[in-house]
Protein backbone atom coordinates (compact mmCIF):
# COMPACT_ATOMS: atom_id res chain seq x y z
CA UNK A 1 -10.74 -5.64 41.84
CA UNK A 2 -14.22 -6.08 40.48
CA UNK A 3 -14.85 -6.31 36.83
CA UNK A 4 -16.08 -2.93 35.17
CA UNK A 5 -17.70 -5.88 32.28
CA UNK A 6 -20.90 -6.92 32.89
CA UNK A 7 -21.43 -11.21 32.39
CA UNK A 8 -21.84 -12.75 28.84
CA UNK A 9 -21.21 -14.64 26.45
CA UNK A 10 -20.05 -12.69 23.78
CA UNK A 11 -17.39 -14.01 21.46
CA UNK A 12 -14.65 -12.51 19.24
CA UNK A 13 -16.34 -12.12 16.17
CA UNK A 14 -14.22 -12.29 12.82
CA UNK A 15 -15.48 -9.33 10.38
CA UNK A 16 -15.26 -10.01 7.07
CA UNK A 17 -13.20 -8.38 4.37
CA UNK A 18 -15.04 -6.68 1.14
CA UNK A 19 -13.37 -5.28 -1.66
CA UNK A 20 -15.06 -1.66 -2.32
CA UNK A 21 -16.13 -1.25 -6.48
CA UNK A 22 -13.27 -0.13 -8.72
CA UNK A 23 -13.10 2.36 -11.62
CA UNK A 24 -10.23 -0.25 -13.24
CA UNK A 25 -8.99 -3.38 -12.18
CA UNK A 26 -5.09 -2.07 -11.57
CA UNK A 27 -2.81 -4.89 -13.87
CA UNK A 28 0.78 -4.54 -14.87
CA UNK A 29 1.44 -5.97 -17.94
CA UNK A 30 4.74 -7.63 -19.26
CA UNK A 31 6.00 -6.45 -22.51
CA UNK A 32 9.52 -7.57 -22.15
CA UNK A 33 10.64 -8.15 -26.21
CA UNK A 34 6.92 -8.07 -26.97
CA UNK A 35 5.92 -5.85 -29.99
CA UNK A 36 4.16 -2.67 -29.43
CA UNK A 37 2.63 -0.45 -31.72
CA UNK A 38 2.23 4.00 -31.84
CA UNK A 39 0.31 5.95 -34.37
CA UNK A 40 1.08 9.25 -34.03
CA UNK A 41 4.09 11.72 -34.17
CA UNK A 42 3.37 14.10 -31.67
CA UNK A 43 4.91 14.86 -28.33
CA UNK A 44 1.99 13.09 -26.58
CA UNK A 45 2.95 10.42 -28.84
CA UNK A 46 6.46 10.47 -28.21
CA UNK A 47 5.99 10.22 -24.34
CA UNK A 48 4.03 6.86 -24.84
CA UNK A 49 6.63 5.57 -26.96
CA UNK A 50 9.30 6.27 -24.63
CA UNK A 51 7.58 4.73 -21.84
CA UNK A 52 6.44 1.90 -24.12
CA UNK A 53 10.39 1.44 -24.79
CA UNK A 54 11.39 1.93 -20.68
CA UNK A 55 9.12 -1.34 -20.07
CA UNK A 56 11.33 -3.32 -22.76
CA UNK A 57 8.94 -3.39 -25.20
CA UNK A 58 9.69 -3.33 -29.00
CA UNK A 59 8.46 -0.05 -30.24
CA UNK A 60 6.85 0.77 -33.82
CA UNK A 61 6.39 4.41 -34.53
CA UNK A 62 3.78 4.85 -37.52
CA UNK A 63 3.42 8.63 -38.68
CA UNK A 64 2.71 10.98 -41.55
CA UNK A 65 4.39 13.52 -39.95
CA UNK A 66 7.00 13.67 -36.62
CA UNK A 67 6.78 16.47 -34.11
CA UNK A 68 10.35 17.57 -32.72
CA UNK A 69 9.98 15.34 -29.26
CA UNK A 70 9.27 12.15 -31.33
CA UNK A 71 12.72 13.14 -33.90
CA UNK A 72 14.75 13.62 -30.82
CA UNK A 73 13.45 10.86 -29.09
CA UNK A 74 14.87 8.64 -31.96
CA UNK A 75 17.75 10.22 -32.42
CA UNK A 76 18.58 10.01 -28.61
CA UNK A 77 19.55 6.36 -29.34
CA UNK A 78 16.94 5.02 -26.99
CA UNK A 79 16.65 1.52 -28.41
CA UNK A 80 13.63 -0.11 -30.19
CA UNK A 81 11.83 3.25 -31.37
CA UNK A 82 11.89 3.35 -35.41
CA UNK A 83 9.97 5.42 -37.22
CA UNK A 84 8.02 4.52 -40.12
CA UNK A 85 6.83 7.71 -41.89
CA UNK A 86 3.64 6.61 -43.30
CA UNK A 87 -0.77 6.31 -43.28
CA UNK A 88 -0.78 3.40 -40.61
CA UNK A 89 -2.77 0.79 -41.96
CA UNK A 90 -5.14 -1.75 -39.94
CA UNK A 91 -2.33 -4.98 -40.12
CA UNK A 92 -0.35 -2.94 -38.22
CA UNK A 93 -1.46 -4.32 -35.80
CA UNK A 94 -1.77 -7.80 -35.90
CA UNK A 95 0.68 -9.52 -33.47
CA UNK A 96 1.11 -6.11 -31.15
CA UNK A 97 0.84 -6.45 -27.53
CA UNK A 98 -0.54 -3.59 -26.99
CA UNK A 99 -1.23 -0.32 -29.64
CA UNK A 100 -1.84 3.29 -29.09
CA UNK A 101 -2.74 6.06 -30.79
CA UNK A 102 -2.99 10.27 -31.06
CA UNK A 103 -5.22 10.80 -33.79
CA UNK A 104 -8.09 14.09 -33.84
CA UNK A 105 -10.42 12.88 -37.39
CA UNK A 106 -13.34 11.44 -35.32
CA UNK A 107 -13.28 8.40 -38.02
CA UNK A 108 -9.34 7.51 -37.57
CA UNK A 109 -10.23 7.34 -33.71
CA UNK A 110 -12.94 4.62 -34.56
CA UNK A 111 -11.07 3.09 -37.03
CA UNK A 112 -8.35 2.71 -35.06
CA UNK A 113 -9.89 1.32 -31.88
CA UNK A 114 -12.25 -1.13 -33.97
CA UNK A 115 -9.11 -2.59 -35.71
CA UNK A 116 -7.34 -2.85 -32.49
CA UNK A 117 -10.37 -4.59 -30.89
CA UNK A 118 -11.05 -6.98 -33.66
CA UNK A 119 -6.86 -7.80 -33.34
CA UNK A 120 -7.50 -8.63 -29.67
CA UNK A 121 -4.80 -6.23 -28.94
CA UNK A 122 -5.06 -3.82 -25.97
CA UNK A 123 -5.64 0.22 -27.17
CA UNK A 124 -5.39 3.48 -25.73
CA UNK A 125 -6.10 6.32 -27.77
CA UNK A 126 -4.83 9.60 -25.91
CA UNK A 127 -7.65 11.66 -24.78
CA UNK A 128 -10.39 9.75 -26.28
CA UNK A 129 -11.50 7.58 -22.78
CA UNK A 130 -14.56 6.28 -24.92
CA UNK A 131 -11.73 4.50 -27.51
CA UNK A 132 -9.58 2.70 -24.64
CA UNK A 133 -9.60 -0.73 -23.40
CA UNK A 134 -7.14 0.81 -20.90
CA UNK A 135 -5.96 4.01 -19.34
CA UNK A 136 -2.12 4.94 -18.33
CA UNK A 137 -2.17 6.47 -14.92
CA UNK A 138 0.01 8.39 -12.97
CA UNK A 139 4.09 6.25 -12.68
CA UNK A 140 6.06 6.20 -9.37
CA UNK A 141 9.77 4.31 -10.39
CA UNK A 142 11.83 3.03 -8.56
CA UNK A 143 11.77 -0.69 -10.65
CA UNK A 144 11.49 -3.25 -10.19
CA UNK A 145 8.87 -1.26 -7.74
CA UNK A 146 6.07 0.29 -9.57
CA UNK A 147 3.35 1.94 -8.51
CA UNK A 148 0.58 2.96 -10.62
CA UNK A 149 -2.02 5.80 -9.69
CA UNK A 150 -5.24 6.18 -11.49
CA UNK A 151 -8.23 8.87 -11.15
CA UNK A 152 -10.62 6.80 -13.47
CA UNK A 153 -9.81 10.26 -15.83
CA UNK A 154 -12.07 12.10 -12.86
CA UNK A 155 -8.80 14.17 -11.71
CA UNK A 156 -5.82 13.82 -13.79
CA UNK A 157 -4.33 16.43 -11.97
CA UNK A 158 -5.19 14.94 -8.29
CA UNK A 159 -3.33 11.50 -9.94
CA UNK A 160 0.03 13.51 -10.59
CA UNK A 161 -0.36 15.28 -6.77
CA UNK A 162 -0.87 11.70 -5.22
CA UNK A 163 2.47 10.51 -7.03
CA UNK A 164 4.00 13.44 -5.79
CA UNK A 165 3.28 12.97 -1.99
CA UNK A 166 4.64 9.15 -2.78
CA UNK A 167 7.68 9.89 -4.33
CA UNK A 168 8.83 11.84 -1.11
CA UNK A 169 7.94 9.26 0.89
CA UNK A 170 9.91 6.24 -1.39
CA UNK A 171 14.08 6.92 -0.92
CA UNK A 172 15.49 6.18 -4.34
CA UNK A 173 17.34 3.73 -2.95
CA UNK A 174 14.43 1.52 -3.12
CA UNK A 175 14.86 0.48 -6.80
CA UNK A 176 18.79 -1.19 -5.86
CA UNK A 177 17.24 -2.80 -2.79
CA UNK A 178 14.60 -4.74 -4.52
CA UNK A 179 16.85 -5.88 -7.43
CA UNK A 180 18.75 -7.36 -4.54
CA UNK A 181 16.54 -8.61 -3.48
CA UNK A 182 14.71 -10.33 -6.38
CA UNK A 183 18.30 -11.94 -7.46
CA UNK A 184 18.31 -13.66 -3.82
CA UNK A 185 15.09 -14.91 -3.29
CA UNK A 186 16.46 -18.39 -4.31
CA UNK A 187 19.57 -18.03 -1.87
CA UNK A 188 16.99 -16.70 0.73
CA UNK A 189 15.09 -19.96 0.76
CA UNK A 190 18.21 -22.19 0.32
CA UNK A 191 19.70 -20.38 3.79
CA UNK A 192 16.45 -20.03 5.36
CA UNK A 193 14.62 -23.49 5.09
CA UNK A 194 12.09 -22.59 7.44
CA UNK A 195 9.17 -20.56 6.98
CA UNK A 196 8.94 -18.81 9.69
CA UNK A 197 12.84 -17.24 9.84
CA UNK A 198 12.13 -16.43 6.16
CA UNK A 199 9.10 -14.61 6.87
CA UNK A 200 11.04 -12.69 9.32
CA UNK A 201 14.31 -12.47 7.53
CA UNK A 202 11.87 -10.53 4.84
CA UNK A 203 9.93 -7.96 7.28
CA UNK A 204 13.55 -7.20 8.52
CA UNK A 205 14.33 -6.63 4.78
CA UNK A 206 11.20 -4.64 4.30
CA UNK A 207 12.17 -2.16 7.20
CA UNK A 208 15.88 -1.68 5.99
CA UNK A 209 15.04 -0.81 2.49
CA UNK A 210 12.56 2.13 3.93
CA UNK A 211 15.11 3.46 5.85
CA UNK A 212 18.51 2.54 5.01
CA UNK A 213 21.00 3.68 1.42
CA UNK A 214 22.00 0.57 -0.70
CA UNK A 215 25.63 -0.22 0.17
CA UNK A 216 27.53 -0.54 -2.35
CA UNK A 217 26.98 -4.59 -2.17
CA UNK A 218 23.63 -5.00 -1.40
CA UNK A 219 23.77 -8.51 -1.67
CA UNK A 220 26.63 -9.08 0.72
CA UNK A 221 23.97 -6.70 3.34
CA UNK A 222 21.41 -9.43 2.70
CA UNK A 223 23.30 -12.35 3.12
CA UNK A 224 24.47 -10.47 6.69
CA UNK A 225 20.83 -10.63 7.46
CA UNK A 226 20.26 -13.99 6.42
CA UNK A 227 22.79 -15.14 8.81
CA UNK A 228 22.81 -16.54 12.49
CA UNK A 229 23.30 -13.33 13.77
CA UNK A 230 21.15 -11.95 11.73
CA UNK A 231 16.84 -10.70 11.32
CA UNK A 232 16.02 -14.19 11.12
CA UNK A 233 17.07 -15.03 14.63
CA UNK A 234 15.75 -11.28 16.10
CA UNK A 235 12.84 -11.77 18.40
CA UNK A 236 10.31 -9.90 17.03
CA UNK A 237 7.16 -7.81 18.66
CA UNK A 238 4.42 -11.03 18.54
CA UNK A 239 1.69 -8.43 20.08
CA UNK A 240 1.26 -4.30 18.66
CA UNK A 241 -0.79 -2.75 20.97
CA UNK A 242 -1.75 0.43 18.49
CA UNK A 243 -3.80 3.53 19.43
CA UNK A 244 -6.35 3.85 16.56
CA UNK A 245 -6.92 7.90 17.62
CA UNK A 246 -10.03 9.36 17.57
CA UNK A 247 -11.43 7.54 14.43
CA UNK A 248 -10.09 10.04 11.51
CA UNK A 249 -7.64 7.84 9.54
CA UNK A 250 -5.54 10.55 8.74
CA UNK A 251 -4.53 10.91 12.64
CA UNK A 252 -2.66 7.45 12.72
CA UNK A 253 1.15 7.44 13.47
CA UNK A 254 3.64 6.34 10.58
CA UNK A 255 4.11 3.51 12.54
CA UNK A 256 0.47 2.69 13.72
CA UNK A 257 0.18 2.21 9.97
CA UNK A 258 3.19 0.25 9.37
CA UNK A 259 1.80 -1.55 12.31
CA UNK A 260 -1.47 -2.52 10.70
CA UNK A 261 0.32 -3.40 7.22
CA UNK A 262 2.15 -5.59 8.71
CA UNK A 263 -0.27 -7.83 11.36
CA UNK A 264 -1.56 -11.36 10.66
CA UNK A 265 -3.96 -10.86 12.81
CA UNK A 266 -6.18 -7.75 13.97
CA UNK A 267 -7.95 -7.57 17.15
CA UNK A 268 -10.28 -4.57 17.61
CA UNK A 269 -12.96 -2.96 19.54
CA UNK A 270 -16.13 -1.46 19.12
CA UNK A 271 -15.35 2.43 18.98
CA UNK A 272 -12.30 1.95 15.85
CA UNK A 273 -13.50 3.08 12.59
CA UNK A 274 -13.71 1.39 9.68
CA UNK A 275 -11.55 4.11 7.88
CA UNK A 276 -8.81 2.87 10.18
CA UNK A 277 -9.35 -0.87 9.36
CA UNK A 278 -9.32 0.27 5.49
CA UNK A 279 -5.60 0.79 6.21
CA UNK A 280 -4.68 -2.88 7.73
CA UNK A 281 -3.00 -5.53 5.14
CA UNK A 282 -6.16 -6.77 2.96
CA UNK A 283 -4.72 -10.56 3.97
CA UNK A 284 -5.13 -9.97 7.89
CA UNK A 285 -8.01 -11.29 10.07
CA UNK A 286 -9.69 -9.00 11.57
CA UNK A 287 -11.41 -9.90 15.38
CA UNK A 288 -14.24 -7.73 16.90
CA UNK A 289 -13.45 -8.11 20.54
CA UNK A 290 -15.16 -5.25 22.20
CA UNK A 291 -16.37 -4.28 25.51
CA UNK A 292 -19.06 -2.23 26.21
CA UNK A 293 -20.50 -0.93 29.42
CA UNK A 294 -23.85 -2.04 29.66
CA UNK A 295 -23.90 -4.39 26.41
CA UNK A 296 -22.65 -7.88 25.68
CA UNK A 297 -18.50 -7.87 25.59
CA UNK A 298 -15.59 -9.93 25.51
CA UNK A 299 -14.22 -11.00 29.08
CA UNK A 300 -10.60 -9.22 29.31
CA UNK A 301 -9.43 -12.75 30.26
CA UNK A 302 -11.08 -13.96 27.33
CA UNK A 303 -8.96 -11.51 25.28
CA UNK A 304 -5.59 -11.85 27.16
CA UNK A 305 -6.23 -15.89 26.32
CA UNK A 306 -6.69 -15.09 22.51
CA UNK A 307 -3.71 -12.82 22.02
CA UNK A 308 -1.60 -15.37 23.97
CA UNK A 309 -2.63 -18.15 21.44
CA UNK A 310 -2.10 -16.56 18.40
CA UNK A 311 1.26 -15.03 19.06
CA UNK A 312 1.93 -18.42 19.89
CA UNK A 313 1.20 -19.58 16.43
CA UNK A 314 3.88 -17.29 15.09
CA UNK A 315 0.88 -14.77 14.07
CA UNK A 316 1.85 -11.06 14.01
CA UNK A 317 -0.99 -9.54 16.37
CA UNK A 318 -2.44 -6.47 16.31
CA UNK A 319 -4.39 -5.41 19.36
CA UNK A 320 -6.07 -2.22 17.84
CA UNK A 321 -7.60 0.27 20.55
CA UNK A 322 -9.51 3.53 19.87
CA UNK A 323 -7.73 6.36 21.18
CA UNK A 324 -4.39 5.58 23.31
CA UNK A 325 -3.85 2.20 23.90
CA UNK A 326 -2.40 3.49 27.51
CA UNK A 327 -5.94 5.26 28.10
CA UNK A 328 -8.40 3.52 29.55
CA UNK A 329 -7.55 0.44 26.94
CA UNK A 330 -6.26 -2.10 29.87
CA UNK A 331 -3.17 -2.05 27.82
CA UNK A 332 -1.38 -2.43 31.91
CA UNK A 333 -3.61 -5.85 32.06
CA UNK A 334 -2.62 -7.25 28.88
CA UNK A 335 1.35 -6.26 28.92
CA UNK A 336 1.60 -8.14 32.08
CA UNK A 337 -0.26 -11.19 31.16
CA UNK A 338 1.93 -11.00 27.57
CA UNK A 339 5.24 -10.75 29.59
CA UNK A 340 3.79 -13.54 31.74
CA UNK A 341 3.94 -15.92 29.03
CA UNK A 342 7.19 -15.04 27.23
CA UNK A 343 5.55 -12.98 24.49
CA UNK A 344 7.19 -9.58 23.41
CA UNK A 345 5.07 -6.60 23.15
CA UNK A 346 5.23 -3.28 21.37
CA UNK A 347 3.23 -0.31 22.12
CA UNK A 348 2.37 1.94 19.54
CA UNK A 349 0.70 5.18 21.20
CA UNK A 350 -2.27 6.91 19.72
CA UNK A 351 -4.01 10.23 19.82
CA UNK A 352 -6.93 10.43 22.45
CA UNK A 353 -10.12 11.16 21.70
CA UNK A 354 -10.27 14.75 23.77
CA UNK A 355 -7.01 15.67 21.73
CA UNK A 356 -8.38 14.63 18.42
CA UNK A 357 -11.73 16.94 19.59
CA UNK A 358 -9.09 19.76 20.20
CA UNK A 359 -7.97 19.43 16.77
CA UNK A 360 -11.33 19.17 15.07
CA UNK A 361 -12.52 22.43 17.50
CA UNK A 362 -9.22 24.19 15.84
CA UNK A 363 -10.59 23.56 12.38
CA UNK A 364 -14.02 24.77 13.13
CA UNK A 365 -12.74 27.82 14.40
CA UNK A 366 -12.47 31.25 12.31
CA UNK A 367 -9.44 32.79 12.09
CA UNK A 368 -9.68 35.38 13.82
CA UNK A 369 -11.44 33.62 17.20
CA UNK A 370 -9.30 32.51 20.26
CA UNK A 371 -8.83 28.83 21.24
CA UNK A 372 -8.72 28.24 25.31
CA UNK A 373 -7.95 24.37 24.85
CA UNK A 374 -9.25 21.23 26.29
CA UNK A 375 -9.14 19.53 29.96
CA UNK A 376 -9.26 15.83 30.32
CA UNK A 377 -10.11 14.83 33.71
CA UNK A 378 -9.84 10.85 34.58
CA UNK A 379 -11.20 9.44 38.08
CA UNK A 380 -11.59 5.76 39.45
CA UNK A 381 -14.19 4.31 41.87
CA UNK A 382 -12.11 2.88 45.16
CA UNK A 383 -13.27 -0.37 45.77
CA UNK A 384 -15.60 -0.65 49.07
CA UNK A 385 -14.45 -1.72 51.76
């Protein structure tokens, strides 16, 4: 059958990774036993302190007067809060891994942040951005997992909706998985010599803690999956072929996603937008290998060759195709050359361009209008005789 690619000499081109500008450099800080300082009595106050206390830290409570949350936060018996009913004074600080603060006279605020800063110790004053060396954000827990949210103070509000939509999608099951799993991380590599089966004994873990309730012995679970019978000796996909949809991030499948968080390595052509890429694993390589009618492209063969090689290397490929990858993508071509050569394949289908149009048309529309739909009408040249 002749080739719809026109000759050349174009290459798969690597494109590199750049980290967009952020509002705050996201850190999570340790205060296991470390000393950590409050001014304030008041319920905004007492919320700090208690999460303060939650991350282990050693809580001092300095106040003139205590609001009712603070008093029955330290009479709950939640450890490390005492209260020291008193002006706080600037060597209050010294020592304290991090301090902060509810005060309203304009001077306290500045006194208070200058003493922290000349300490070295890290300050928030609630409310008062212009007095922080750092900001809490929005908390999803499920810890040792912890994920942080912040707006930059833009949209507190938006913060606490985000957390929201992630705390449906996180079972709370997750917290008991990954304490297993951070007690056997030395058995894991003591059963599991070799890289690779660890790797793979660790995506397998990945997946079960998304979609599976602790057992009651989560450890005897993971040592299951550790075993010869276990994830580490599964044969898994080495090539995702994953429909990238009609360019709009937000019309990727749950698992074209997963998909993309996973890969080593992501192959991709021309028409797949860079809001889709935005999604992959920051780590993976990412491969321009598109064909074009009429412009320089990558020979199919060329392709086939490249996705053989690296699944060969123990590289989990992505093969990332606007639209459906069954749609005009050659997907046919490149399962039967994969299968050829012993190389598993997943398919992960995606929504086609004239469907994602439908859906956009449906948005434009007013209520009140009819919709008659789309047709999507696909021909192919016979070859001459």
């Amino acid at each position: 059958m002749p080739s719809c690619n026109p000759p050349s000499d174009r290459r798969p081109v690597e494109a590199p990774v750049r980290i967009a500008p952020l509002a705050k450099l996201p850190v999570f800080l340790s205060l296991q036993g470390r000393r950590a300082v409050v001014v304030g009595g008041s319920s905004a106050a007492a919320w700090k302190a208690e999460l303060l206390a939650a991350a282990g830290a050693r809580v001092t409570i300095i106040a003139e007067s205590f609001s009712g949350d603070m008093t029955a936060l330290a009479q709950a018996g939640v450890p490390r809060l005492p209260l020291q009913q008193r002006p706080w004074r600037e060597d209050d600080l010294a020592g304290a891994a991090v301090a902060v603060a509810d005060l309203e006279d304009a001077g306290e605020v500045a006194r208070f942040a200058a003493a922290a800063g000349a300490a070295g110790v890290p300050h928030n004053v609630i409310d008062k951005p212009a007095f922080c060396s750092f900001q809490f954000g929005a908390i999803v827990n499920r810890s040792p997992v912890v994920i942080g949210i912040s707006t930059d103070g833009a949209a507190p509000v938006l913060g606490q909706a985000i957390r929201r939509r992630i705390e449906t999608l996180l079972p709370e099951g997750l917290a008991a998985w990954a304490a297993a799993a951070q007690d056997f991380r030395t058995t894991v590599k003591r059963l599991l010599p070799v890289a690779e089966r660890r790797g793979a004994f660790w995506r397998a873990f990945a997946e079960l803690a998304l979609t599976e309730a602790p057992p009651s012995d989560p450890r005897g679970r993971l040592r299951a999956l550790a075993g010869p019978r276990g994830a580490a000796k599964e044969r898994l996909p080495g090539v995702t072929l994953v429909g990238a949809g009609p360019g709009d991030a937000g019309l990727l499948t749950l698992n074209a996603v997963r998909a993309l968080q996973a890969a080593d390595v992501i192959l991709f052509d021309d028409l797949v937008s860079q809001e889709v890429l935005d999604l992959a694993r920051r780590e993976a390589k990412r491969l321009l290998v598109g064909k074009r009618g009429g412009r320089a492209s990558c020979r199919q063969e060329d392709i086939n060759a490249l996705m053989v090689k690296l699944a060969r290397q123990g590289k989990r490929v992505v093969c990332l195709k606007a639209g459906d990858p069954m749609i005009f993508g050659r997907a046919s071509e490149e399962i039967a050359e994969l299968a050829a050569q012993g190389i598993a394949v997943a398919v992960v289908p995606g929504i086609t361009a004239a469907v994602g149009a439908d859906f956009a048309a449906v948005r434009a529309q007013s209520a009140g209008a009819g919709h008659g739909g789309q047709a999507a009408v696909s021909g192919r040249r016979e070859a001459r005789r």
